[in-house]
N, C-alpha and C. Protein backbone atom coordinates (compact mmCIF):
# COMPACT_ATOMS: atom_id res chain seq x y z
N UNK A 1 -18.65 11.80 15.97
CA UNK A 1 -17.86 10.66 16.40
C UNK A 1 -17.14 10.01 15.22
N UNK A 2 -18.05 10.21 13.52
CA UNK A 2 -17.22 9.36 12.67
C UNK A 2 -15.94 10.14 12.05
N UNK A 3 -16.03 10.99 12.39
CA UNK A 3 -15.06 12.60 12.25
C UNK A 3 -14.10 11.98 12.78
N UNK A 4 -14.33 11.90 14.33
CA UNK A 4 -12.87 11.61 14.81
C UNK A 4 -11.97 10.51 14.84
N UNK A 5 -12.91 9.07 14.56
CA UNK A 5 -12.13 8.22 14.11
C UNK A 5 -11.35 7.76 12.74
N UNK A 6 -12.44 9.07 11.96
CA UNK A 6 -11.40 8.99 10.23
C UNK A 6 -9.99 10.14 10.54
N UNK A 7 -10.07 10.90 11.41
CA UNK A 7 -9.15 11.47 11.93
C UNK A 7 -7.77 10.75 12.51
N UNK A 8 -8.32 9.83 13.26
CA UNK A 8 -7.39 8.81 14.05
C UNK A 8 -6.75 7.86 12.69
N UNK A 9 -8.03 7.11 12.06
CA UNK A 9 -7.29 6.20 10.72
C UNK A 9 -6.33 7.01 10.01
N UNK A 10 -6.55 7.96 9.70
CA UNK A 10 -5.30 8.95 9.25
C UNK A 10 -3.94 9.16 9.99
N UNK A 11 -4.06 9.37 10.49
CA UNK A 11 -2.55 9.53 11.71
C UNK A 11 -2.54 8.04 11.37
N UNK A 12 -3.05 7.17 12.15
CA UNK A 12 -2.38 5.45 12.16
C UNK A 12 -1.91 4.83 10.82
N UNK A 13 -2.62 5.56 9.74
CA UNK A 13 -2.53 4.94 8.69
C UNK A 13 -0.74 5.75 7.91
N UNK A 14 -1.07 6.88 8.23
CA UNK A 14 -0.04 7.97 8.08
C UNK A 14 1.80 7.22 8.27
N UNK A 15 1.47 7.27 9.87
CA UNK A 15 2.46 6.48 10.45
C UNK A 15 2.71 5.01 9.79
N UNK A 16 1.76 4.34 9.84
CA UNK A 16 2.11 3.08 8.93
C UNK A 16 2.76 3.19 7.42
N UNK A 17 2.57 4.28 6.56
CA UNK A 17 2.93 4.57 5.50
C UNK A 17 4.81 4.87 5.46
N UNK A 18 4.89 5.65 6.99
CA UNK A 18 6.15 6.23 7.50
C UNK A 18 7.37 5.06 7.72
N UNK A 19 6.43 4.29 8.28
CA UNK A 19 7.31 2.86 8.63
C UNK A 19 7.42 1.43 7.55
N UNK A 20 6.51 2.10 6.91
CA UNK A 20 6.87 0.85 5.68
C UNK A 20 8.13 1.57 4.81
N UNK A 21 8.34 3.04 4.54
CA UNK A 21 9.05 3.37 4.04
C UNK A 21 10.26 3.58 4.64
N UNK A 22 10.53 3.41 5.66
CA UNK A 22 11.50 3.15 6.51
C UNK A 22 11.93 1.82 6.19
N UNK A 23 11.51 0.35 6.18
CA UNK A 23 11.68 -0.53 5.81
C UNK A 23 11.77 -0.75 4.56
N UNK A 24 11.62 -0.04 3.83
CA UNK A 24 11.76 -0.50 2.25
C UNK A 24 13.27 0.34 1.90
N UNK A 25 13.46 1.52 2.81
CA UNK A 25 14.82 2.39 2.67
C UNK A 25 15.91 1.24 3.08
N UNK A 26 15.59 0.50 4.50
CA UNK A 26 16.87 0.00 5.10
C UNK A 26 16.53 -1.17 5.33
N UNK A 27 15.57 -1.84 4.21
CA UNK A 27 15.48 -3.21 4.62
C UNK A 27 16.84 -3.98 4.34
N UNK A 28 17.26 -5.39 5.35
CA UNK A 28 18.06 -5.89 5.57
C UNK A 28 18.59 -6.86 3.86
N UNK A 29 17.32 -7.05 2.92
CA UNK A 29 17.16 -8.14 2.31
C UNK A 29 16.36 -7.56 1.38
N UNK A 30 15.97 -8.33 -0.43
CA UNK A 30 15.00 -8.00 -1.08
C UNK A 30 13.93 -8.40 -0.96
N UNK A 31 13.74 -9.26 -0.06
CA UNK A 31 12.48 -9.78 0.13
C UNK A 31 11.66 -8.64 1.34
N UNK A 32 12.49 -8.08 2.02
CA UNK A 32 12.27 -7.32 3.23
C UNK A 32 11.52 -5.97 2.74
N UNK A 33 12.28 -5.78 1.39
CA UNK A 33 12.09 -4.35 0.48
C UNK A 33 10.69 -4.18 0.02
N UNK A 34 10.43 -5.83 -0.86
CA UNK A 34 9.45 -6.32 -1.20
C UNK A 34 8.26 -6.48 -0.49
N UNK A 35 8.15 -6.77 0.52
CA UNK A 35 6.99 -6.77 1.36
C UNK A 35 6.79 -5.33 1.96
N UNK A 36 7.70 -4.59 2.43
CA UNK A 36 7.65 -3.14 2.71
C UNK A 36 6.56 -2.63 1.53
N UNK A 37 6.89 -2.43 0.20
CA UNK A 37 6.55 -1.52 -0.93
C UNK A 37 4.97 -2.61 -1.21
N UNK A 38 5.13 -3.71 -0.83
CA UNK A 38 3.57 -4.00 -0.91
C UNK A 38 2.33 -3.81 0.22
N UNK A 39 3.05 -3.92 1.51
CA UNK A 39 2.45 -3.64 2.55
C UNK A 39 2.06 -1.77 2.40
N UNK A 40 2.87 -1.35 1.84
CA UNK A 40 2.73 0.21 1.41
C UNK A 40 1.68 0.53 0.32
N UNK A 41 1.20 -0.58 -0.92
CA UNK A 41 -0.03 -0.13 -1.82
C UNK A 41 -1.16 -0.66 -0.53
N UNK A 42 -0.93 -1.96 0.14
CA UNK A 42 -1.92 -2.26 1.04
C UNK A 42 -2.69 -0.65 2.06
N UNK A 43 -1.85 -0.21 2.60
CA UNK A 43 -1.96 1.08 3.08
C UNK A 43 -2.46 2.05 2.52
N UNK A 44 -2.07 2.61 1.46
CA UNK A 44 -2.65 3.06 0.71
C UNK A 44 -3.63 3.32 -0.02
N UNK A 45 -4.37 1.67 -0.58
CA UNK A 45 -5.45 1.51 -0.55
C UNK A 45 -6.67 1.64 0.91
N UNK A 46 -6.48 1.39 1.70
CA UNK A 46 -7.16 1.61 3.05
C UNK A 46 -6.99 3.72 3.32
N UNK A 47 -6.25 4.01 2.80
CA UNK A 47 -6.04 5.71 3.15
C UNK A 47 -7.18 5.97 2.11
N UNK A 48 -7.33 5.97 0.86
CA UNK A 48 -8.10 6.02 -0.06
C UNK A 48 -9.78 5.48 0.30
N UNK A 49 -9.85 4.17 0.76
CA UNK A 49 -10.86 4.21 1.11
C UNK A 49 -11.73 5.39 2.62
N UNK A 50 -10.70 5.90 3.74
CA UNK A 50 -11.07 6.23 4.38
C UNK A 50 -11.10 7.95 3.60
N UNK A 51 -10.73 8.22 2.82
CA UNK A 51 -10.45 9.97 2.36
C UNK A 51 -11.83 9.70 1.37
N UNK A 52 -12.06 8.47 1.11
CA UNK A 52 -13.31 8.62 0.36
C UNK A 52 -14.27 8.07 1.41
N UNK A 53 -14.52 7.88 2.27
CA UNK A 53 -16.02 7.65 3.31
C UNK A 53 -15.83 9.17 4.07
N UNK A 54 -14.82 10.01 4.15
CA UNK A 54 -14.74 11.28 4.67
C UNK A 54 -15.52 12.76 3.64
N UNK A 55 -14.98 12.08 2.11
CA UNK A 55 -15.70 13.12 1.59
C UNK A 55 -17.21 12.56 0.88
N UNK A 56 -17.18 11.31 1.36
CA UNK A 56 -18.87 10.69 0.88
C UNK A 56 -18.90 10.64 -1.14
N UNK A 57 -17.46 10.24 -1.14
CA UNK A 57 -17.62 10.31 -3.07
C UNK A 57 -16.89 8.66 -3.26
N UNK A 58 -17.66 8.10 -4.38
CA UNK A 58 -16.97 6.53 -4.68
C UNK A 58 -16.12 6.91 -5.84
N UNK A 59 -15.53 8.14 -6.07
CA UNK A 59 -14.57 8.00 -6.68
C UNK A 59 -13.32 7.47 -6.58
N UNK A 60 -12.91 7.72 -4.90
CA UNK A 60 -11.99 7.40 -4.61
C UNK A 60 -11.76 5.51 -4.36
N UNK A 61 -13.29 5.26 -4.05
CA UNK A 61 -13.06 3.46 -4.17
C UNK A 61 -12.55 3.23 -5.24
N UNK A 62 -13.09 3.49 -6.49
CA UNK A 62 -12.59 3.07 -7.91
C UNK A 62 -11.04 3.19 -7.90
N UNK A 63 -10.55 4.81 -7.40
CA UNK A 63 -9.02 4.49 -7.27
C UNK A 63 -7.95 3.72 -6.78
N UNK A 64 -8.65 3.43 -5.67
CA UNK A 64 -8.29 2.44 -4.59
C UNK A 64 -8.14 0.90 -5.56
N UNK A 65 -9.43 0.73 -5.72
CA UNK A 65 -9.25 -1.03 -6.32
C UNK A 65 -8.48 -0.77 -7.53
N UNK A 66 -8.10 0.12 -8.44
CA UNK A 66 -6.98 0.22 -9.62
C UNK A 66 -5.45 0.32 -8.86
N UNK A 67 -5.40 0.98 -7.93
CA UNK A 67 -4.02 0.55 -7.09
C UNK A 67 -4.02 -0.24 -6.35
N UNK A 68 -4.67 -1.21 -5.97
CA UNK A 68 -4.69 -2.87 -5.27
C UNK A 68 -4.25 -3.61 -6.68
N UNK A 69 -5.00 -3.48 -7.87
CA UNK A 69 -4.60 -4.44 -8.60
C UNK A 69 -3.79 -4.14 -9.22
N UNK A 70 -2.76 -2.39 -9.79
CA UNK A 70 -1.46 -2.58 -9.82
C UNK A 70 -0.33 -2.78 -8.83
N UNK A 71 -1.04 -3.01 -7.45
CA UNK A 71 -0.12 -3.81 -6.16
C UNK A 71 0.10 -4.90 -6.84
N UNK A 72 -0.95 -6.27 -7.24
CA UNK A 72 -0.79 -7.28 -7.11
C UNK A 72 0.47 -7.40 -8.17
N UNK A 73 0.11 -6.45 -9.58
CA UNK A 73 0.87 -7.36 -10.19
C UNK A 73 2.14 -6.70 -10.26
N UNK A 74 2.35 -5.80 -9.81
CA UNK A 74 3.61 -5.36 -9.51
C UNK A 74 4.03 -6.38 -8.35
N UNK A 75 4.18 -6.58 -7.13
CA UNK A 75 4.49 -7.36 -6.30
C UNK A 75 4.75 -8.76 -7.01
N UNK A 76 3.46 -9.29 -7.25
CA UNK A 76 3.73 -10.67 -8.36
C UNK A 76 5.22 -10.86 -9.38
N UNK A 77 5.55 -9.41 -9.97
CA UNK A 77 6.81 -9.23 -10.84
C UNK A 77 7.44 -9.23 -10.35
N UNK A 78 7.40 -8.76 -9.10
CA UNK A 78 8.77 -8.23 -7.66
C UNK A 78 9.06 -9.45 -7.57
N UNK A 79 8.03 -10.21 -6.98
CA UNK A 79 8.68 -11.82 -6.40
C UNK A 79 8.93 -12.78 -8.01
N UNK A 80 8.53 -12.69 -8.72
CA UNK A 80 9.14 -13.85 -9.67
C UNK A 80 10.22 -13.66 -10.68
N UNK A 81 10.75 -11.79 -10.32
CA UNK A 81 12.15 -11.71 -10.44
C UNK A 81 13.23 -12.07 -8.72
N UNK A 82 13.00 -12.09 -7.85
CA UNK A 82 13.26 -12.23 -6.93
C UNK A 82 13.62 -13.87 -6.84
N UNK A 83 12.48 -14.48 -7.44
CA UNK A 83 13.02 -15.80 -7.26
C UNK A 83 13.85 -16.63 -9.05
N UNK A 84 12.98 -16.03 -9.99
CA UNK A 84 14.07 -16.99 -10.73
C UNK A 84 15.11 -15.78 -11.59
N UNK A 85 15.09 -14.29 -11.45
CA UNK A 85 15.87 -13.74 -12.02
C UNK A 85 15.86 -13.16 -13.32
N UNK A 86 14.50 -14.03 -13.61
CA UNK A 86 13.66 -12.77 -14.72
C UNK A 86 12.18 -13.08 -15.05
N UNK A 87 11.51 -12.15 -15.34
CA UNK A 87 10.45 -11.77 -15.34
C UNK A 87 9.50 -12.29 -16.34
N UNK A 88 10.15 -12.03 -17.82
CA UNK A 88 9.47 -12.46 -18.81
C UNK A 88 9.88 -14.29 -18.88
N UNK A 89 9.49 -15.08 -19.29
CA UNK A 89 10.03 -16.28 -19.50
C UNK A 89 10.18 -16.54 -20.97
């Protein structure tokens, strides 16, 4: 039974990966782009955790929380060039 629902998180998660990148291709706006490509490490991290409860190894957690926290601060850079136009102050 846990077979087939890491089966299912895959496809759903898959597709979610499909459609954030769809939105980050033709988002309307940079802010639109921006939330796409973060909602996309969000995803990502959750694919990682489920490819690691499938093969029963915490390697893949460790990978996971090192690409959540280069989400944050990438995103963090995204938006505070987004809002004042540069990055470093």
């Amino acid at each position: 039974m846990l077979i087939a629902a890491i089966y299912i998180a895959y496809g759903m998660l898959g597709l979610a990966l499909l459609l954030n990148l769809w939105r980050a291709v033709r988002g309307p706006t940079l802010p639109d782009r921006a939330l796409a490509l973060d909602t996309m490490y969000i995803n990502t991290v959750a694919l990682l955790m489920i490819f690691g409860i499938h093969l029963d190894d915490n390697l893949y957690f460790e990978a996971g929380l090192l690409i959540a926290m280069m989400g944050f601060v990438g995103t963090t850079a995204i938006c505070k060039y987004l809002l004042r136009g540069d990055i470093i102050e």
